[in-house]
N, C-alpha and C. Protein backbone atom coordinates (compact mmCIF):
# COMPACT_ATOMS: atom_id res chain seq x y z
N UNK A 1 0.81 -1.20 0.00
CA UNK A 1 0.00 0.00 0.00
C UNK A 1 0.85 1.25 0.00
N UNK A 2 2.01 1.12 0.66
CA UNK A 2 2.66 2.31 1.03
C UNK A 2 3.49 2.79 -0.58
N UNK A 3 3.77 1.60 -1.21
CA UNK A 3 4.65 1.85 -2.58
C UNK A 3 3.29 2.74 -3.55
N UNK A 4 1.89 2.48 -3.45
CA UNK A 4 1.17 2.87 -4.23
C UNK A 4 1.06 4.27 -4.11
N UNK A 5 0.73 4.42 -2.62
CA UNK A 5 0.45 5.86 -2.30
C UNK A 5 1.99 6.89 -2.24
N UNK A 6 2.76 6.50 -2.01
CA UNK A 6 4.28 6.88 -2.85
C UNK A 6 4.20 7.46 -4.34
N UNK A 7 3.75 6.56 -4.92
CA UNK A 7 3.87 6.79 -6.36
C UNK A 7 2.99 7.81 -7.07
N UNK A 8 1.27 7.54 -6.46
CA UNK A 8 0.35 8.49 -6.49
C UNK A 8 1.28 10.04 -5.77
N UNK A 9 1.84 10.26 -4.84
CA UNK A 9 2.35 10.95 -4.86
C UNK A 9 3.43 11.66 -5.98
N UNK A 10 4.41 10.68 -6.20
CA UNK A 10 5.47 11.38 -6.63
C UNK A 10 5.35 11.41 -8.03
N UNK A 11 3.88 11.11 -8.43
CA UNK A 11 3.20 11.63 -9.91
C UNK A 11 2.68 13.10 -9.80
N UNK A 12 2.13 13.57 -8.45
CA UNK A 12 1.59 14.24 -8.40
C UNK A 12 2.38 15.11 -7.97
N UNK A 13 3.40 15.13 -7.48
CA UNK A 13 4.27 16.28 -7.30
C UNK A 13 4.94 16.76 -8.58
N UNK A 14 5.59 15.39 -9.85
CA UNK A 14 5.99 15.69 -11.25
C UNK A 14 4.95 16.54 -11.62
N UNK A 15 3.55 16.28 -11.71
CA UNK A 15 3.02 17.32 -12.51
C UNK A 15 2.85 18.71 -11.97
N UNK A 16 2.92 18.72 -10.67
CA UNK A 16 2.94 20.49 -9.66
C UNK A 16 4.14 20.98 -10.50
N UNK A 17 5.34 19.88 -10.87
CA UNK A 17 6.43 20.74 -11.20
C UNK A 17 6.31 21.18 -12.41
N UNK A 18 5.76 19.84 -13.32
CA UNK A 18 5.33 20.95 -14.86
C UNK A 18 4.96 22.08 -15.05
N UNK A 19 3.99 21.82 -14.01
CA UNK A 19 2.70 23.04 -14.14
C UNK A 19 3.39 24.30 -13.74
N UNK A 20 4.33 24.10 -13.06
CA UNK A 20 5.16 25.57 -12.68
C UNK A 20 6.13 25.68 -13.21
N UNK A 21 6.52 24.63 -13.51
CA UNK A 21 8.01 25.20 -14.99
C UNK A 21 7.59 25.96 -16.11
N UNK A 22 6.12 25.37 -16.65
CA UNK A 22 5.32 26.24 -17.42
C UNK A 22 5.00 27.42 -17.32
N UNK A 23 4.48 28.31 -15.86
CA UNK A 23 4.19 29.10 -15.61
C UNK A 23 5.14 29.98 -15.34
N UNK A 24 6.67 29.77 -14.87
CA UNK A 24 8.04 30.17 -14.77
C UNK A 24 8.66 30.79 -15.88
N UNK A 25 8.41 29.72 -16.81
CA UNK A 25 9.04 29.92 -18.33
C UNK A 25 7.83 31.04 -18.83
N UNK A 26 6.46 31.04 -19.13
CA UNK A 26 5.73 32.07 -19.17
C UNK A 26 5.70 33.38 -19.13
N UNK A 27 6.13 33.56 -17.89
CA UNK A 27 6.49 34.81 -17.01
C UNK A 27 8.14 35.02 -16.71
N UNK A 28 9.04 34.49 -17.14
CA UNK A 28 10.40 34.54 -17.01
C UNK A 28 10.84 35.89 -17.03
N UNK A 29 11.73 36.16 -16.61
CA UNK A 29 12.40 37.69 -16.48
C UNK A 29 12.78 37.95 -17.88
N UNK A 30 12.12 39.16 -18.59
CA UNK A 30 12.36 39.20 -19.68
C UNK A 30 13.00 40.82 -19.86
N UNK A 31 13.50 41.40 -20.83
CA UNK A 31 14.21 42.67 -21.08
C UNK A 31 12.66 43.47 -20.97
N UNK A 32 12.79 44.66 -20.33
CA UNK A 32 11.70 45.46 -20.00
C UNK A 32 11.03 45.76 -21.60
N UNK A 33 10.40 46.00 -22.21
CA UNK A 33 9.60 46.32 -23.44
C UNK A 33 9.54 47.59 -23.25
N UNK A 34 9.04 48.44 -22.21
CA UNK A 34 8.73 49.92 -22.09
C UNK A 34 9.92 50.73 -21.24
N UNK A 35 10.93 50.35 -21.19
CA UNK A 35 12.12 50.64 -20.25
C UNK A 35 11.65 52.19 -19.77
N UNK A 36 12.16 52.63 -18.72
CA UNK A 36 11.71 54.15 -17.89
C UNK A 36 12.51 55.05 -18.55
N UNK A 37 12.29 56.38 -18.33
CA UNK A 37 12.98 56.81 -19.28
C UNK A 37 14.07 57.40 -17.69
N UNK A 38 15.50 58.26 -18.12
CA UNK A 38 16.16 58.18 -17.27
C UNK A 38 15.68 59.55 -15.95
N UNK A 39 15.15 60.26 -16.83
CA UNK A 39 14.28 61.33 -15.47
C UNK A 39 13.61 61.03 -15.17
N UNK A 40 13.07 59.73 -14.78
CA UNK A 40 12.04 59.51 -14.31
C UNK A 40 12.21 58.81 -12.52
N UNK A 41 11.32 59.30 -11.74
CA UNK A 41 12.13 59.08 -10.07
C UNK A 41 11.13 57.67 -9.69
N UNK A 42 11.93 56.93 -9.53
CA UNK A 42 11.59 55.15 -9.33
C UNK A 42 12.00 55.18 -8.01
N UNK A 43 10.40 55.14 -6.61
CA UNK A 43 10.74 54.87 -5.61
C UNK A 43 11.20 53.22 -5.28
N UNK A 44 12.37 53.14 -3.90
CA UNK A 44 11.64 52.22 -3.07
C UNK A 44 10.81 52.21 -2.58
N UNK A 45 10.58 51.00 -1.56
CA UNK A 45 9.73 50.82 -0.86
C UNK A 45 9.98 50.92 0.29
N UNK A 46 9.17 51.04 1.53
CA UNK A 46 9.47 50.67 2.87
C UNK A 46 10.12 51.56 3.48
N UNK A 47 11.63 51.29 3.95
CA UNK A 47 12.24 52.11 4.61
C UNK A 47 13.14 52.71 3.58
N UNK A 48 13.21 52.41 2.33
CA UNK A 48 14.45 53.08 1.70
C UNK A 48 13.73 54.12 0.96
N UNK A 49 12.62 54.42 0.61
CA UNK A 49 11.99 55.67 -0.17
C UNK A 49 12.31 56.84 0.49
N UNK A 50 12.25 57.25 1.77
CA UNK A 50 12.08 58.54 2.43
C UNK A 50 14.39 58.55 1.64
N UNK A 51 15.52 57.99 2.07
CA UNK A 51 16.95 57.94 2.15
C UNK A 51 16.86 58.12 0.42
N UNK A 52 16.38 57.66 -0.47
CA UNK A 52 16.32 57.65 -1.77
C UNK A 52 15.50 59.22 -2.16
N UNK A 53 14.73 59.94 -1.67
CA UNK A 53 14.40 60.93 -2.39
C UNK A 53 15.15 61.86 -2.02
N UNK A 54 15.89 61.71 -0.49
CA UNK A 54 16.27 62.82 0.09
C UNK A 54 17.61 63.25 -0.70
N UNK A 55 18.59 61.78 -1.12
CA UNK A 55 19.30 61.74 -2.13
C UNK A 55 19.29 62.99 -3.58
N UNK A 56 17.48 62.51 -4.17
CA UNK A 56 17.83 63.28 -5.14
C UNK A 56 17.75 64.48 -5.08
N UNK A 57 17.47 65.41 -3.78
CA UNK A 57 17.61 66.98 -3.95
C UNK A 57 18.03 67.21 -4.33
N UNK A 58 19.70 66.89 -4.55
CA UNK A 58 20.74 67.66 -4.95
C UNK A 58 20.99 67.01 -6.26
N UNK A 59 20.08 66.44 -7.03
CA UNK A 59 20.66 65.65 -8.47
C UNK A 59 20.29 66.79 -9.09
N UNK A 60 21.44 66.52 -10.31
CA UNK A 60 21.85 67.75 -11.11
C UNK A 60 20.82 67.94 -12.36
N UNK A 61 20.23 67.10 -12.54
CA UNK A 61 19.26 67.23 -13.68
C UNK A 61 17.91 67.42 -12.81
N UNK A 62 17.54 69.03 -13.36
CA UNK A 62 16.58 69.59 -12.92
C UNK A 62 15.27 68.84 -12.98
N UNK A 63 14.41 67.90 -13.77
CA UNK A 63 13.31 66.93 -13.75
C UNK A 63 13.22 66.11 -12.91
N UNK A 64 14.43 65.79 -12.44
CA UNK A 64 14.53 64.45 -11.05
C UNK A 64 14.38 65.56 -10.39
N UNK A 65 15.42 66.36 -9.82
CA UNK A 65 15.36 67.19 -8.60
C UNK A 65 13.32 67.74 -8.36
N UNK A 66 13.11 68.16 -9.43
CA UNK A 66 11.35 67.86 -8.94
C UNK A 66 10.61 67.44 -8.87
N UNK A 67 10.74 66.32 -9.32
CA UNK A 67 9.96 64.99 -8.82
C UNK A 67 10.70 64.51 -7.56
N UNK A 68 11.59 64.52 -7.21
CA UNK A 68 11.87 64.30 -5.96
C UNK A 68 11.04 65.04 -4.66
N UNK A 69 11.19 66.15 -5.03
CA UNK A 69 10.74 67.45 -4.18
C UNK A 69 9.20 67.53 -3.97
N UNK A 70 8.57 66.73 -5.44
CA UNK A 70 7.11 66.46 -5.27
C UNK A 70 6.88 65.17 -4.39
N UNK A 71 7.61 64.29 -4.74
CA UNK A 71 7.50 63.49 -3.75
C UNK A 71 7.56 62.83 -2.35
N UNK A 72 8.79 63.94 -2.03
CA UNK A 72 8.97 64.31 -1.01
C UNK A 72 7.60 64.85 -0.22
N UNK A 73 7.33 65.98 -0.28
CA UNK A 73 6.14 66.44 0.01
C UNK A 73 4.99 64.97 0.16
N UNK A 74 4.73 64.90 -0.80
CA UNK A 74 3.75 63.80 -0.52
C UNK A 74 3.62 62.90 0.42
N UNK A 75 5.70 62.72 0.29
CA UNK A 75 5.10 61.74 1.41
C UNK A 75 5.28 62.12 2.79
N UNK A 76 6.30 62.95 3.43
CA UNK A 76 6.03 63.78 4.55
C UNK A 76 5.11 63.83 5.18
N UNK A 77 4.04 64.00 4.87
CA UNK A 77 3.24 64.68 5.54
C UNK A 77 2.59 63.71 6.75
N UNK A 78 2.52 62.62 6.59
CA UNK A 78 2.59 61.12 7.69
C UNK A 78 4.01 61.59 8.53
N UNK A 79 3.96 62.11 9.78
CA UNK A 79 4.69 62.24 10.98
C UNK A 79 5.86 61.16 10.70
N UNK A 80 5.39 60.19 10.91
CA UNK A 80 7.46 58.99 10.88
C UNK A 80 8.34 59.78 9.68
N UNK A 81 7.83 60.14 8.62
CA UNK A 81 8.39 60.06 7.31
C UNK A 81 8.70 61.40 7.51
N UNK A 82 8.27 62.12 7.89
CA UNK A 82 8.97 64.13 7.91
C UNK A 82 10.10 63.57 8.88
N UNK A 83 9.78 63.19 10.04
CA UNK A 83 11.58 62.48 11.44
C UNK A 83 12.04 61.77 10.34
N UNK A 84 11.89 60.91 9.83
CA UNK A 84 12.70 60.18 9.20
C UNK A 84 13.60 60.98 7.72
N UNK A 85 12.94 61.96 7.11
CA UNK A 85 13.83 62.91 6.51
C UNK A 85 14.72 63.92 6.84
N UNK A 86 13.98 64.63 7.99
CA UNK A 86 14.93 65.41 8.82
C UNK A 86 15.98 64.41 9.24
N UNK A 87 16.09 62.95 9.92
CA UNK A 87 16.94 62.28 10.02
C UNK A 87 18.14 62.04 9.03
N UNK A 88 17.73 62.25 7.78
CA UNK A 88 18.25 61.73 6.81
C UNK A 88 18.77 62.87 6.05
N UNK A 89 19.08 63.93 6.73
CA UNK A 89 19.51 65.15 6.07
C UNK A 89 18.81 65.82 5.17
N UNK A 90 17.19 66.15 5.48
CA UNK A 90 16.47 66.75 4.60
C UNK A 90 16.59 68.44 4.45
N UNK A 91 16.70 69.02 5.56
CA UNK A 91 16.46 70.57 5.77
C UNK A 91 17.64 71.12 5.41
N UNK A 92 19.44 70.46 5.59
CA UNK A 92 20.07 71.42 4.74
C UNK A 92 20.19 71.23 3.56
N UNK A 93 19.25 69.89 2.71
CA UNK A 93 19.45 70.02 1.37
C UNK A 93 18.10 71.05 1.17
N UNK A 94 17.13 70.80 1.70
CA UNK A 94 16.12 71.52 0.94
C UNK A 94 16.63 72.76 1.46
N UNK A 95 17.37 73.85 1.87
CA UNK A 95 17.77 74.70 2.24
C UNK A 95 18.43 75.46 1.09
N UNK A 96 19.56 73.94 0.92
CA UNK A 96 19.91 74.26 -0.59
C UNK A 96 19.42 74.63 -1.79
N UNK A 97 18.00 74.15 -1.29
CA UNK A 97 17.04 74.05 -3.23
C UNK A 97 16.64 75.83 -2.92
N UNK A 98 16.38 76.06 -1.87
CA UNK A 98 16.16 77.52 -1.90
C UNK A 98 16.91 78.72 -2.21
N UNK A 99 17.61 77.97 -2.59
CA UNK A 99 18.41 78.77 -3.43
C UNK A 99 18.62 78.71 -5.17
N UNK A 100 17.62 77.73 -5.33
CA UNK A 100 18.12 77.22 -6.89
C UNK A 100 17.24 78.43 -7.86
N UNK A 101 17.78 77.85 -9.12
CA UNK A 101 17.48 79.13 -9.93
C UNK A 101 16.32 78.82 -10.23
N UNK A 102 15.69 77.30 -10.44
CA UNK A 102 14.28 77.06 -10.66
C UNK A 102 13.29 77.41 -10.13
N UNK A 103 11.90 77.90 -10.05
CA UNK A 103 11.22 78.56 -9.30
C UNK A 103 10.25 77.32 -8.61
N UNK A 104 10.21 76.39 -9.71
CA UNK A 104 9.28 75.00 -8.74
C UNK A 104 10.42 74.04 -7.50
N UNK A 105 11.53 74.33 -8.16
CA UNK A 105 12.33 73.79 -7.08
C UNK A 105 12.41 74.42 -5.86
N UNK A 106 12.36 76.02 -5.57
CA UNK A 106 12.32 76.63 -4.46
C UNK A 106 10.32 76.69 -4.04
N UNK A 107 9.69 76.39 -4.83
CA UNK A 107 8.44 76.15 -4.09
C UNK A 107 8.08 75.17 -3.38
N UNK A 108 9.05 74.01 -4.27
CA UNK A 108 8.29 72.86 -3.39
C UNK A 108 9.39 72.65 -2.01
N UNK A 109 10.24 73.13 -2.43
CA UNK A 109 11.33 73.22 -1.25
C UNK A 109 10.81 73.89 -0.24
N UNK A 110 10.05 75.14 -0.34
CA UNK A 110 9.64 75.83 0.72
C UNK A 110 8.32 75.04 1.51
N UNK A 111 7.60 74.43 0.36
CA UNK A 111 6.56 73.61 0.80
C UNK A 111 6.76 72.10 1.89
N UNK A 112 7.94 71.97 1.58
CA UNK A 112 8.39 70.62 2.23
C UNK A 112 9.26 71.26 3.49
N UNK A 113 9.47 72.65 3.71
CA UNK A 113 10.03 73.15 4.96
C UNK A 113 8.98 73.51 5.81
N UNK A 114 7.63 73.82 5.30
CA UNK A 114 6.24 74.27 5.93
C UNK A 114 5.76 72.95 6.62
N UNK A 115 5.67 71.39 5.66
CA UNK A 115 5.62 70.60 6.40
C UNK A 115 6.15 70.17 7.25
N UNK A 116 7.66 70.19 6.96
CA UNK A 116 8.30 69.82 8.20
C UNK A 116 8.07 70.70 9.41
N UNK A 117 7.52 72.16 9.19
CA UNK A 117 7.79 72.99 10.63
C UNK A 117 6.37 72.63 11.44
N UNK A 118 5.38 71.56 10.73
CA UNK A 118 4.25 71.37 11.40
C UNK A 118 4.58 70.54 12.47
N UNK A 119 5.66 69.80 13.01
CA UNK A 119 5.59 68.85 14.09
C UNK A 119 6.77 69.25 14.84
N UNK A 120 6.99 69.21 15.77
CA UNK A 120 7.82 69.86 16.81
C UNK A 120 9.13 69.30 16.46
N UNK A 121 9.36 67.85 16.40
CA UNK A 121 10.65 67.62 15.88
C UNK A 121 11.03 68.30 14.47
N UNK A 122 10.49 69.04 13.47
CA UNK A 122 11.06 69.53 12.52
C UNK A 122 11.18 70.91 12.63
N UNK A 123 10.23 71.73 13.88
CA UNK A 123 10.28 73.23 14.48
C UNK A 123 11.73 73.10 14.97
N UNK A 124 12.07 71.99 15.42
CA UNK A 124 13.69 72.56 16.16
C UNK A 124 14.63 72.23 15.35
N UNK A 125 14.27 71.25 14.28
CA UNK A 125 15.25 71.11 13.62
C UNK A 125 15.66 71.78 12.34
N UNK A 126 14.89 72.83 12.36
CA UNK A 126 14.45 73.93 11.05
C UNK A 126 15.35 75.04 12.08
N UNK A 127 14.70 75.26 12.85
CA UNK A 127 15.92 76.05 13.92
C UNK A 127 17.19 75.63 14.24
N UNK A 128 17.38 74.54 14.20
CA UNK A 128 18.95 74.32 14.66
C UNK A 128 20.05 74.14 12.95
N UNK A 129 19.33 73.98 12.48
CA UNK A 129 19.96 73.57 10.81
C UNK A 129 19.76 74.70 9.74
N UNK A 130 19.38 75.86 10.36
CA UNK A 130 19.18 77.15 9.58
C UNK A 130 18.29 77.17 8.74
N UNK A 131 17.21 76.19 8.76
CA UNK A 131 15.97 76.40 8.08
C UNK A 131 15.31 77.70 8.41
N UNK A 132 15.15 78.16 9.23
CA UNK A 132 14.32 79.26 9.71
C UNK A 132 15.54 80.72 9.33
N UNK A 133 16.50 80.78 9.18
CA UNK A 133 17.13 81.71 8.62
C UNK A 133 17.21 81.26 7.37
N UNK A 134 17.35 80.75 6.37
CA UNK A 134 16.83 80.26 4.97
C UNK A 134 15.40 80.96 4.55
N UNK A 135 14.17 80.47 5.18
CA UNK A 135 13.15 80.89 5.11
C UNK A 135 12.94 82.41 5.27
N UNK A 136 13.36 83.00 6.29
CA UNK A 136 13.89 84.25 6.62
C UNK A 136 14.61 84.92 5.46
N UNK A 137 15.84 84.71 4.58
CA UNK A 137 16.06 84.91 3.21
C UNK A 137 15.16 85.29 2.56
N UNK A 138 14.41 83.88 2.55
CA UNK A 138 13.39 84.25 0.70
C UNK A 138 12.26 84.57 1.10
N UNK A 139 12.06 85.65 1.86
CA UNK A 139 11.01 86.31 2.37
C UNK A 139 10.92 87.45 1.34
N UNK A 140 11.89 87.90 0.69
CA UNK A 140 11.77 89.08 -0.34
C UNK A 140 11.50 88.27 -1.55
N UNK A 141 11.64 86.90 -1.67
CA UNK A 141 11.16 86.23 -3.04
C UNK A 141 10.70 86.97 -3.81
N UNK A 142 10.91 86.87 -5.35
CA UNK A 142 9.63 87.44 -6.41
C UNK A 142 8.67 86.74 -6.76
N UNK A 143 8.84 85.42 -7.03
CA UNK A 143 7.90 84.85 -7.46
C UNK A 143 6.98 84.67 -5.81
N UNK A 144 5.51 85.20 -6.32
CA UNK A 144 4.64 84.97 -5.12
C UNK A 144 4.11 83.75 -4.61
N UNK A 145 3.60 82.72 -5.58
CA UNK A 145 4.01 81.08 -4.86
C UNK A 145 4.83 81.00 -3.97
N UNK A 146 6.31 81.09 -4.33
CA UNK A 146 7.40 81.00 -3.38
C UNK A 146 6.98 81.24 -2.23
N UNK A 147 6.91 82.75 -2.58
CA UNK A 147 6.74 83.66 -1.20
C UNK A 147 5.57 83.15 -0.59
N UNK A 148 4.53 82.61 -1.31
CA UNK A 148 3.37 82.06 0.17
C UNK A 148 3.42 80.90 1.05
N UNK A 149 4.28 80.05 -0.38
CA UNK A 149 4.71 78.74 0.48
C UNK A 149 6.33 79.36 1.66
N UNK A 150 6.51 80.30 1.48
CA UNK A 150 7.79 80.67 2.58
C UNK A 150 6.92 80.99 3.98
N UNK A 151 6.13 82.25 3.44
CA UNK A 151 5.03 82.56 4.53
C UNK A 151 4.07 81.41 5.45
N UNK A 152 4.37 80.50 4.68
CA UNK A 152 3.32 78.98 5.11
C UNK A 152 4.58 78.44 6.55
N UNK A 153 5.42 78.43 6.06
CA UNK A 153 5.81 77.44 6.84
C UNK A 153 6.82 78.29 7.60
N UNK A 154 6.89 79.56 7.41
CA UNK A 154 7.53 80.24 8.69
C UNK A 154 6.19 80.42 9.88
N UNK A 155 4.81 80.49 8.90
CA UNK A 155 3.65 80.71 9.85
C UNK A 155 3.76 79.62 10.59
N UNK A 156 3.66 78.07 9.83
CA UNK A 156 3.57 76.70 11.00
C UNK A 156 5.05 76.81 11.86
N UNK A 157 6.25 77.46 11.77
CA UNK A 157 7.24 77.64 12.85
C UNK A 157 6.60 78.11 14.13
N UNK A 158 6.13 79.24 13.71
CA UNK A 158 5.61 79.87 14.90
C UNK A 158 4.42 79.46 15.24
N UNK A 159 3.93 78.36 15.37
CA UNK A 159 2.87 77.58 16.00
C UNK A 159 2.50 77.20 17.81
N UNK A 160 3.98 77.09 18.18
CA UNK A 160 4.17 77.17 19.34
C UNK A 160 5.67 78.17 19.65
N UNK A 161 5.34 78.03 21.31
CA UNK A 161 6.46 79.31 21.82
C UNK A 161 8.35 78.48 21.43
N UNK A 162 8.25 77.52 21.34
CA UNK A 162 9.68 77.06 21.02
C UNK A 162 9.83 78.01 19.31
N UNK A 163 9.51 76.98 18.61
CA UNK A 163 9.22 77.91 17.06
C UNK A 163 9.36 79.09 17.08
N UNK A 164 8.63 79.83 17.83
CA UNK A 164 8.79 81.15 17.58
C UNK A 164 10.03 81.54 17.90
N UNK A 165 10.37 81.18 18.69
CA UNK A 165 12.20 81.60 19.82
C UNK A 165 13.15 81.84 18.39
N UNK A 166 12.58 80.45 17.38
CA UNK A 166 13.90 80.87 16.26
C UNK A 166 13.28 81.86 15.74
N UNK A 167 12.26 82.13 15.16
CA UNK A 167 12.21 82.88 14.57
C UNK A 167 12.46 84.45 14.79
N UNK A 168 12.40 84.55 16.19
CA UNK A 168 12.56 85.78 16.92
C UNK A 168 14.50 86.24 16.79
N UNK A 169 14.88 85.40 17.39
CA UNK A 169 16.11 84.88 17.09
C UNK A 169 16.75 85.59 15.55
N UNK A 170 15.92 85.29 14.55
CA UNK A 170 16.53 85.90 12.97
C UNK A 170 15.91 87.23 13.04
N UNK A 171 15.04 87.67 13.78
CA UNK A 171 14.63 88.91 13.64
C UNK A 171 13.82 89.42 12.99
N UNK A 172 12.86 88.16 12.27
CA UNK A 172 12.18 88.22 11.20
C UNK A 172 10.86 88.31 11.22
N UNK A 173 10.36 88.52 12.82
CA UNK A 173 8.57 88.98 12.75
C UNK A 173 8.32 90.19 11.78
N UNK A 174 9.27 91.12 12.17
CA UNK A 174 8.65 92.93 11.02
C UNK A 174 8.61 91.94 9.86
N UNK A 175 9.32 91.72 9.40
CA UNK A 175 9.62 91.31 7.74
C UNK A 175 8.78 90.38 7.34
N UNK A 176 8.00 89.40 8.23
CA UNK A 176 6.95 88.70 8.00
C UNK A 176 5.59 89.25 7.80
N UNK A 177 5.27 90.36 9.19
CA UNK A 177 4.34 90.64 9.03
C UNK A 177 4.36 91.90 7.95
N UNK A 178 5.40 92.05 7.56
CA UNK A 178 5.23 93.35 6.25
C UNK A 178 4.89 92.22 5.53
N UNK A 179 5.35 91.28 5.05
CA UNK A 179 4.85 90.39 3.76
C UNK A 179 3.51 89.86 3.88
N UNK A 180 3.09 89.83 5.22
CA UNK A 180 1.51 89.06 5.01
C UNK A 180 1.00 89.99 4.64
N UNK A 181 1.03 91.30 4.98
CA UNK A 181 0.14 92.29 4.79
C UNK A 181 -0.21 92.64 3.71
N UNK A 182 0.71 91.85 2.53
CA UNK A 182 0.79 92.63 0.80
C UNK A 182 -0.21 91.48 0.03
């Protein structure tokens, strides 16, 4: 009995294996057909997306650098992922973009410094890493986007009395409240 039910078996495992060599070979790793094109920003997943975008701030081809910066934003805005960029050296690169000659690169830069100044770990760390004197800078911005997303997130600095300390600190209440007023 035992040789039969053996055999009934190890028929039935040969054909599990067909059946998936078939389906293997089917689906086999094949050369991409639609390959990405090279500006195009291909997250990870998990824990390596937030270390991978923060990366591309500073990439030199202006189309990544804003899709990064859009993406960034996006994903920020979930509390772990703003600590986990500030962790990852987000505020003196985006510090950097505020300075760039592109005008969507310094918006979304300013936009991703507004988010970060919404949670207390990024209020001090916008203060201790010269985000809040950065912001303080492009307070004379021309382009007015800029300037509202600057006004945005020097406003969420000063949300609480720590926040404000930096901002007091750069000296930059007159110069704020002259800009809201326009």
């Amino acid at each position: 009995m035992e040789e039969d039910f053996g055999s009934v078996m190890s028929e039935a495992n040969t054909a599990g294996l067909v059946v998936n060599s078939k389906h293997i070979a089917k689906f086999a790793v094949r050369s991409d057909p639609q390959p990405l094109p090279a500006t195009s920003v291909t997250l990870a997943y998990g824990n390596w997306a937030i270390p991978k975008l923060v990366g591309l701030l500073t990439d030199e081809t202006l189309i990544i650098r804003q899709r990064a910066l859009k993406s960034l934003c996006e994903r920020i805005h979930r509390g772990p992922c703003s600590i986990e960029a500030i962790q990852e050296g987000a505020v003196p690169k985006l510090n950097e973009c505020m300075h760039h000659s592109d005008r969507l690169v310094r918006e979304r830069a300013a936009e991703a410094l507004s988010i970060i100044a919404l949670s207390a770990v990024g209020r001090q760390a916008l203060g201790e890493q010269n985000g809040v004197q950065t912001l303080h800078n492009s307070l004379s911005e021309k382009e007015p986007s800029v300037r509202a997303k600057v006004l945005r997130a020097l406003i969420n600095q000063t949300a609480v009395r720590e926040g404000t300390m930096f901002v007091l600190h750069c000296k930059a209440i007159a110069l704020l409240v002259a800009q809201a007023s326009q």
